[in-house]
N, C-alpha and C. Protein backbone atom coordinates (compact mmCIF):
# COMPACT_ATOMS: atom_id res chain seq x y z
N UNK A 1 22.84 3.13 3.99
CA UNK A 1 21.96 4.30 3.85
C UNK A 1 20.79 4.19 4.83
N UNK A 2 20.56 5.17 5.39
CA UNK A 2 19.27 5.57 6.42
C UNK A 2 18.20 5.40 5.63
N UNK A 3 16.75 5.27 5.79
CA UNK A 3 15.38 4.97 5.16
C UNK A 3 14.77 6.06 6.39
N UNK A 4 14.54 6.59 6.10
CA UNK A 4 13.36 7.75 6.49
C UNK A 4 11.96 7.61 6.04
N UNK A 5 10.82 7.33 6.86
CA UNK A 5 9.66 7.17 6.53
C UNK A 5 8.60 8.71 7.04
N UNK A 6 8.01 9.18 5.68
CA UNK A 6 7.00 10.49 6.26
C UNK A 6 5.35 10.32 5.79
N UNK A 7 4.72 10.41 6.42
CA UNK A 7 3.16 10.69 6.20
C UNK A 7 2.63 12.02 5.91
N UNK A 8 1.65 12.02 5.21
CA UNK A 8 0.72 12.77 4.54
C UNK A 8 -0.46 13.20 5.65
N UNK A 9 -1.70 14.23 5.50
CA UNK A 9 -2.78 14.02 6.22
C UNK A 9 -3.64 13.60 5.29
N UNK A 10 -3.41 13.48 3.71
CA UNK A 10 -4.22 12.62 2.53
C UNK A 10 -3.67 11.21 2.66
N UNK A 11 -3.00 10.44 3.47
CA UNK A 11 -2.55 8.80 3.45
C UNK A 11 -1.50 8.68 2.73
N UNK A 12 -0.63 9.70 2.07
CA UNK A 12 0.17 9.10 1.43
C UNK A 12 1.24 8.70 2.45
N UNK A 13 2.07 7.82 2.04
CA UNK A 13 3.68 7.67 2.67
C UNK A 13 4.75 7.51 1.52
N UNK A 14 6.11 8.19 1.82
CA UNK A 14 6.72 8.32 1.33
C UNK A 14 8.35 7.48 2.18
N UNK A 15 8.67 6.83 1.77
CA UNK A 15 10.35 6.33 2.03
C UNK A 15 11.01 7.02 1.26
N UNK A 16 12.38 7.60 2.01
CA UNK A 16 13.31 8.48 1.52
C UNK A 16 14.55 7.71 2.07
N UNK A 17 15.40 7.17 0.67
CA UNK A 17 16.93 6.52 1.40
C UNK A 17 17.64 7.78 0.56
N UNK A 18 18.05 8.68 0.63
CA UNK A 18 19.47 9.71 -0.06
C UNK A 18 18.07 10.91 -0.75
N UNK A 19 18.46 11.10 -2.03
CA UNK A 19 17.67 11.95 -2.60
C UNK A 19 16.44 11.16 -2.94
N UNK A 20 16.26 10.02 -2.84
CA UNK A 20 15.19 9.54 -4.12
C UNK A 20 14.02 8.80 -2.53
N UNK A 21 12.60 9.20 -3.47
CA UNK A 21 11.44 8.85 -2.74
C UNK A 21 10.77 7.66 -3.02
N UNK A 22 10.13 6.77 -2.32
CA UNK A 22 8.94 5.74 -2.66
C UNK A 22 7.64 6.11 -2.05
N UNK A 23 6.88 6.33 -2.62
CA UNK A 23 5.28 6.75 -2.41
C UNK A 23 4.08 5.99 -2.73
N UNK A 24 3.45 5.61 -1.77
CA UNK A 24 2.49 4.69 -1.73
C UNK A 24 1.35 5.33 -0.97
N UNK A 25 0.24 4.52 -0.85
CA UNK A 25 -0.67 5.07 0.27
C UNK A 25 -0.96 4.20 1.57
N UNK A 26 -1.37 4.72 2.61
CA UNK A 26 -1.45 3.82 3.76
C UNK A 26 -2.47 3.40 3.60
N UNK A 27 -1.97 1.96 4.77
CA UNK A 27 -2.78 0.83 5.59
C UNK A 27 -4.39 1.90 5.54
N UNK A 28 -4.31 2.66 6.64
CA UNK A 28 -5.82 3.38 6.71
C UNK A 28 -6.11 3.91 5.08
N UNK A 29 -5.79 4.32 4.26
CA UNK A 29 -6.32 5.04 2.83
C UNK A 29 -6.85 3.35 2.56
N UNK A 30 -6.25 2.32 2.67
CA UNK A 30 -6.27 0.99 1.46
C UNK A 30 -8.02 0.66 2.12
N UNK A 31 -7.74 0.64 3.34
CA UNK A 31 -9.31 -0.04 4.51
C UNK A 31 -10.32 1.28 3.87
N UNK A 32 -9.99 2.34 3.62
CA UNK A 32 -11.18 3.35 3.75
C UNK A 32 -11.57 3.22 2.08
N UNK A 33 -10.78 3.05 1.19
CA UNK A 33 -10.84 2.85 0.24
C UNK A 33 -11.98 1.57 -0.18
N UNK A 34 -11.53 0.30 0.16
CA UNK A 34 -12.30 -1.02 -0.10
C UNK A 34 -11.31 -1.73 -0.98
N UNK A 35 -11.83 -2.79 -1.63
CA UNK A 35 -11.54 -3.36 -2.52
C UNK A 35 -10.93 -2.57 -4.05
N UNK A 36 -9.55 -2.25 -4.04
CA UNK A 36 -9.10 -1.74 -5.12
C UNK A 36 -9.20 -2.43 -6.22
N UNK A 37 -9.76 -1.87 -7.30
CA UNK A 37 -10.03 -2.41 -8.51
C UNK A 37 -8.75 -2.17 -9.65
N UNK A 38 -8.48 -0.98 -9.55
CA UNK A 38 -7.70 0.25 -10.98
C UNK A 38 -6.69 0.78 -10.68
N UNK A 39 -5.40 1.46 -10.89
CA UNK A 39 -4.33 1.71 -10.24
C UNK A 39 -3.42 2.41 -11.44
N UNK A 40 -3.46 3.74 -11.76
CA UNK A 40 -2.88 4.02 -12.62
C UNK A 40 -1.62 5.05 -11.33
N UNK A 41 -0.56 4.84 -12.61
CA UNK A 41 0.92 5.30 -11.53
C UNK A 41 1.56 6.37 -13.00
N UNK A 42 2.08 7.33 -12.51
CA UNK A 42 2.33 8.41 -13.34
C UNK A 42 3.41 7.92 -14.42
N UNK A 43 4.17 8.18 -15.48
CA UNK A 43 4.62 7.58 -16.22
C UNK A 43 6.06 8.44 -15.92
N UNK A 44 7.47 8.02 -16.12
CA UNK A 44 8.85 8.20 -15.98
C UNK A 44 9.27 9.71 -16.39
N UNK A 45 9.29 10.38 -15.95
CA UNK A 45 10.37 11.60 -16.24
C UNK A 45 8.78 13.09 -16.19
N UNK A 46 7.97 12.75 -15.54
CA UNK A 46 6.74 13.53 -14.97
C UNK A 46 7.75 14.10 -13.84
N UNK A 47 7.03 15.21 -13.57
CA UNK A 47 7.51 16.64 -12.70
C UNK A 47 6.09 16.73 -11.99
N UNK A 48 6.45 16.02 -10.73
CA UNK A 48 5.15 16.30 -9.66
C UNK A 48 5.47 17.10 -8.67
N UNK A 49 4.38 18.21 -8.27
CA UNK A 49 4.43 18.56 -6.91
C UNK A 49 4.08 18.46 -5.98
N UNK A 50 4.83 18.87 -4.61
CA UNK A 50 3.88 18.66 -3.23
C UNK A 50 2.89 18.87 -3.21
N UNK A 51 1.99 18.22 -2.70
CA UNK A 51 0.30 18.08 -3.20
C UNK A 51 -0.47 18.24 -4.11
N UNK A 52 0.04 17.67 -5.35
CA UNK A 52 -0.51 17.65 -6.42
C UNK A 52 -0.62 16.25 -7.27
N UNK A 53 -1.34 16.45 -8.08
CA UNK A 53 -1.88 14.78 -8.54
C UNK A 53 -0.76 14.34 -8.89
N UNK A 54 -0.86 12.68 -8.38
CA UNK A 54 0.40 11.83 -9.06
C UNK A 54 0.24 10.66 -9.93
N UNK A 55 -0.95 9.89 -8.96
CA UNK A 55 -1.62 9.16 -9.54
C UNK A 55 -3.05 8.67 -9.45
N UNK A 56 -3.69 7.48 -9.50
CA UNK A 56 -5.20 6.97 -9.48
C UNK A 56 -5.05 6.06 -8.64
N UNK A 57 -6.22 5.96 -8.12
CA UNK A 57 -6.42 4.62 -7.76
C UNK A 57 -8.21 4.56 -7.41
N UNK A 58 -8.73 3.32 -8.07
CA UNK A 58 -10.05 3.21 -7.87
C UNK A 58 -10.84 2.14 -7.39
N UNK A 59 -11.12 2.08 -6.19
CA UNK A 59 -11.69 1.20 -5.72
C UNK A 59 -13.04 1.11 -6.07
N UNK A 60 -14.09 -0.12 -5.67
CA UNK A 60 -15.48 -0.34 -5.82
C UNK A 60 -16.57 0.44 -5.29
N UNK A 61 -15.75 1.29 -4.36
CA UNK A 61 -16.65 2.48 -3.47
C UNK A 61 -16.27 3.84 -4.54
N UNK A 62 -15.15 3.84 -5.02
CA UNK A 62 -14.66 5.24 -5.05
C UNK A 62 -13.78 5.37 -6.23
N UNK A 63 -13.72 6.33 -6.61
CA UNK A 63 -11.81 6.60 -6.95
C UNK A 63 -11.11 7.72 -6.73
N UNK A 64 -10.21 8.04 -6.34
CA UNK A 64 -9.27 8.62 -5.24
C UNK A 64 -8.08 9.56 -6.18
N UNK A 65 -7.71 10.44 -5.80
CA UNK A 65 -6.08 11.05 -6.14
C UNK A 65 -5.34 10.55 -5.04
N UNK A 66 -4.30 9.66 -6.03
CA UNK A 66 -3.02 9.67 -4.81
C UNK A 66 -2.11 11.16 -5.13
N UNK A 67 -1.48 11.68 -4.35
CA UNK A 67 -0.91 13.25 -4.18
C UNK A 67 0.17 12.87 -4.13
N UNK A 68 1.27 13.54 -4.49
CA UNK A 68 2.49 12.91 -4.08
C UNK A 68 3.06 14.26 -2.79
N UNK A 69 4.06 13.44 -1.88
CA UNK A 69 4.03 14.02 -0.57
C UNK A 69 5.01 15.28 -0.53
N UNK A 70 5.93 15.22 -2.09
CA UNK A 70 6.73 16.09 -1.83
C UNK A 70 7.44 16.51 -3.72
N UNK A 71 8.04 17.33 -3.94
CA UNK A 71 8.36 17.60 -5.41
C UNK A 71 9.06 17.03 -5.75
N UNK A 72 8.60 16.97 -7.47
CA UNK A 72 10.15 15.98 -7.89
C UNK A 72 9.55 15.73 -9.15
N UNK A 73 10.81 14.40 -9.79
CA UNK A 73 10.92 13.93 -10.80
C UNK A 73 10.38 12.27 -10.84
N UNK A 74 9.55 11.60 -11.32
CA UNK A 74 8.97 10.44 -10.96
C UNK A 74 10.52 9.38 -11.95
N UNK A 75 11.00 8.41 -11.38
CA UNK A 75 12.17 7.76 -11.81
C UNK A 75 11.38 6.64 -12.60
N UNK A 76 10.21 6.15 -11.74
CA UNK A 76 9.73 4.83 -12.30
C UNK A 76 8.21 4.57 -11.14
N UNK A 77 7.03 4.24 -12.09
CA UNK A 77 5.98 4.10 -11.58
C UNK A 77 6.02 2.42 -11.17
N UNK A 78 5.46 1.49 -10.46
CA UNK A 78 4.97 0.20 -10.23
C UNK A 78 4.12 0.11 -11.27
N UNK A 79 4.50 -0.80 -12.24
CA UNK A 79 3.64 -1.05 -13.84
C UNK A 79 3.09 -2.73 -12.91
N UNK A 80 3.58 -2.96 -12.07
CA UNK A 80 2.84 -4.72 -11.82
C UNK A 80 0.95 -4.38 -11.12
N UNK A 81 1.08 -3.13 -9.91
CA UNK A 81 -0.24 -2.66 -10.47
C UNK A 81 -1.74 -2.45 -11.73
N UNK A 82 -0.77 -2.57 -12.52
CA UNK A 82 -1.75 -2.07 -13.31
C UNK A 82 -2.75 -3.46 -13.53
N UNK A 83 -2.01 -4.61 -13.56
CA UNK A 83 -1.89 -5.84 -13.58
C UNK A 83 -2.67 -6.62 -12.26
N UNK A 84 -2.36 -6.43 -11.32
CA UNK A 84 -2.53 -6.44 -9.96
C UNK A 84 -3.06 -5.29 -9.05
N UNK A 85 -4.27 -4.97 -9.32
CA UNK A 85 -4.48 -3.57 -8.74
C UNK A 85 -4.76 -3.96 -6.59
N UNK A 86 -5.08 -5.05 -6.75
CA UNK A 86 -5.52 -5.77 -5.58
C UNK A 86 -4.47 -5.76 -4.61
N UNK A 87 -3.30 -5.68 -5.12
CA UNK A 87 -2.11 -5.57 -4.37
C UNK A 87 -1.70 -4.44 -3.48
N UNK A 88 -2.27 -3.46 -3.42
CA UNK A 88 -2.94 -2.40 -2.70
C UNK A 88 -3.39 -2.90 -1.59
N UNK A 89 -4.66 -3.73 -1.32
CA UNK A 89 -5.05 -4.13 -0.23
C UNK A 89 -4.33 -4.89 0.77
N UNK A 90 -3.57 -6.08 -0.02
CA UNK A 90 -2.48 -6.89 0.19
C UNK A 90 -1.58 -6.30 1.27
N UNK A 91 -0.55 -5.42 0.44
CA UNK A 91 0.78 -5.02 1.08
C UNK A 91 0.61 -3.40 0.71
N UNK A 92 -0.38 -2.71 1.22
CA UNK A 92 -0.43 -0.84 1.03
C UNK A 92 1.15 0.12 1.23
N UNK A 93 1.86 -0.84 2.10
CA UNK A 93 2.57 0.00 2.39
C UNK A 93 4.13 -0.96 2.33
N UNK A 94 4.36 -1.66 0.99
CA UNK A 94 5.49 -2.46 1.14
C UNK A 94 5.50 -2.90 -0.71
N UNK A 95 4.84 -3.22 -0.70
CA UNK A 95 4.80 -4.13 -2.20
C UNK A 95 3.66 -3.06 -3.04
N UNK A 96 3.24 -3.07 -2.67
CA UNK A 96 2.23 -1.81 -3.50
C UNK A 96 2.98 -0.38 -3.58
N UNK A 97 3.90 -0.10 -3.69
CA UNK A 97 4.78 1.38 -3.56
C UNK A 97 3.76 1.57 -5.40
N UNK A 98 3.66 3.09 -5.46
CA UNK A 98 2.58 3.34 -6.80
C UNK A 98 3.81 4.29 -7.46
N UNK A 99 5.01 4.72 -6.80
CA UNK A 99 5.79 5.25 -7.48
C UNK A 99 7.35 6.01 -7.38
N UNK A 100 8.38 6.19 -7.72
CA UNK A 100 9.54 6.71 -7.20
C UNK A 100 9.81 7.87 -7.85
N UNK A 101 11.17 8.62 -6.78
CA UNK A 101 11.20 10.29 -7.71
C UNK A 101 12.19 10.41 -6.94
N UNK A 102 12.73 11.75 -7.68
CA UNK A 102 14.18 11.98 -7.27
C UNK A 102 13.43 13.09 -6.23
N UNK A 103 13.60 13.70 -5.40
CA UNK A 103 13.19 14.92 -4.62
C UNK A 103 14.22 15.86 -4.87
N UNK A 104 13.17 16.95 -5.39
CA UNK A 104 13.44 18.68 -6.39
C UNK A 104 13.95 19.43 -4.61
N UNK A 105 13.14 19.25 -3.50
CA UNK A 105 13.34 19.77 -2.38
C UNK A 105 13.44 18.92 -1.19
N UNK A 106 14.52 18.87 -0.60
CA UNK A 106 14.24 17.93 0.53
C UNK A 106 13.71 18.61 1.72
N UNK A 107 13.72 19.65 1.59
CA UNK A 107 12.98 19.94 2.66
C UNK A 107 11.48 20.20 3.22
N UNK A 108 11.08 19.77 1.73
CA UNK A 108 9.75 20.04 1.99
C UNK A 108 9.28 18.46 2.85
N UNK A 109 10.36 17.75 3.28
CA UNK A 109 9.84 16.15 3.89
C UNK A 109 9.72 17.11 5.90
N UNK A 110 10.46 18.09 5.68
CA UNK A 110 10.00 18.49 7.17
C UNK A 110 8.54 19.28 7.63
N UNK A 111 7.62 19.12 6.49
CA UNK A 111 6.36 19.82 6.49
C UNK A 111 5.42 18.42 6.91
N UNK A 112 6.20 17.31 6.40
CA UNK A 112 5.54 15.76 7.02
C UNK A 112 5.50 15.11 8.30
N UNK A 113 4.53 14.13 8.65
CA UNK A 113 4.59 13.49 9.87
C UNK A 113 5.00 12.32 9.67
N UNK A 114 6.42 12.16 10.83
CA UNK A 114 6.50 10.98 10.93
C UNK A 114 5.30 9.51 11.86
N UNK A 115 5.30 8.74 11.65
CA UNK A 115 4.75 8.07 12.13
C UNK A 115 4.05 7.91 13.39
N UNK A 116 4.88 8.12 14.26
CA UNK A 116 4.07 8.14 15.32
C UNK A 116 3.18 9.26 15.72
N UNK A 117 3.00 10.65 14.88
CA UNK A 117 2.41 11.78 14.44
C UNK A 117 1.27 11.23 13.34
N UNK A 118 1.49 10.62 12.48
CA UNK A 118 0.75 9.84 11.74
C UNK A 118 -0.61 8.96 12.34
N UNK A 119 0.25 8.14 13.40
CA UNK A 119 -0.53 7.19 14.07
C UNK A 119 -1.82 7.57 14.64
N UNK A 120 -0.91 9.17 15.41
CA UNK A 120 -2.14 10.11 16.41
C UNK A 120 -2.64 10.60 15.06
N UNK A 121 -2.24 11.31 14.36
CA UNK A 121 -3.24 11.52 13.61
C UNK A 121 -4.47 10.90 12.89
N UNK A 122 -4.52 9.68 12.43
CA UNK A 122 -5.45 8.45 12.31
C UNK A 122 -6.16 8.59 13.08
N UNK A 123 -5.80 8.20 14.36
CA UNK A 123 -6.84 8.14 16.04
C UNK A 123 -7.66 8.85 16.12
N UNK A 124 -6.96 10.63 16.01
CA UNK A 124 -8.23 11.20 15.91
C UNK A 124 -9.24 11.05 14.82
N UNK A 125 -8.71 10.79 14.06
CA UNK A 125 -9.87 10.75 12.50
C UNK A 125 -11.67 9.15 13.07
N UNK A 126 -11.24 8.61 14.03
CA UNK A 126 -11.65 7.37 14.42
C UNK A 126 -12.79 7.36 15.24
């Protein structure tokens, strides 16, 4: 199976292998953020939409909506977060995934940037 990776202009990222998504937030959201403290991840069989709340996350500066990048059905949140909220800073974009979902539309992943669209996009923010 192919792994398709898409960005947000709110930091999220999303991995897509078939129908089903992993959504986390980026490297830049984790640095702008600080030191994550709190990490709540939506609970199993939730109906999220493209840009709409999915989950928390609260760092020592802040606390944040993570959005999720595209519609759907959440399969299973990262419960080791809740536990490990620090793990965010760690691995933002590998081990910290905040949640999975089946995708209601796949096409709404062509409204996303891939990465190297991502990248420029960061730059300018800089």
């Amino acid at each position: 199976m192919v792994m398709s990776i898409y960005f947000t202009k709110d930091h999220e990222w999303i991995k897509v292998v078939g129908d089903t998504g992993t959504v986390g937030i980026t490297e830049y959201a984790q640095h702008a953020l600080g030191d994550i403290v709190y990490v709540e991840v939506p609970e199993k069989g939730r109906e999220v939409k493209q840009g709409g709340d999915a989950a928390v996350v609260e760092s020592v500066k802040a606390a944040s909506e993570v959005y999720s990048p595209v519609s759907g059905t959440v399969i299973a949140g990262n419960d080791v977060l809740a536990g490990q909220p620090a793990l965010v800073n760690e691995s933002p974009e590998d081990q910290a995934w905040f949640f999975t979902l089946t995708l209601a539309n796949p096409a709404e992943l062509e409204t996303l940037m891939d990465r190297a669209a991502y990248d420029e996009y960061v730059a300018g923010l800089e």
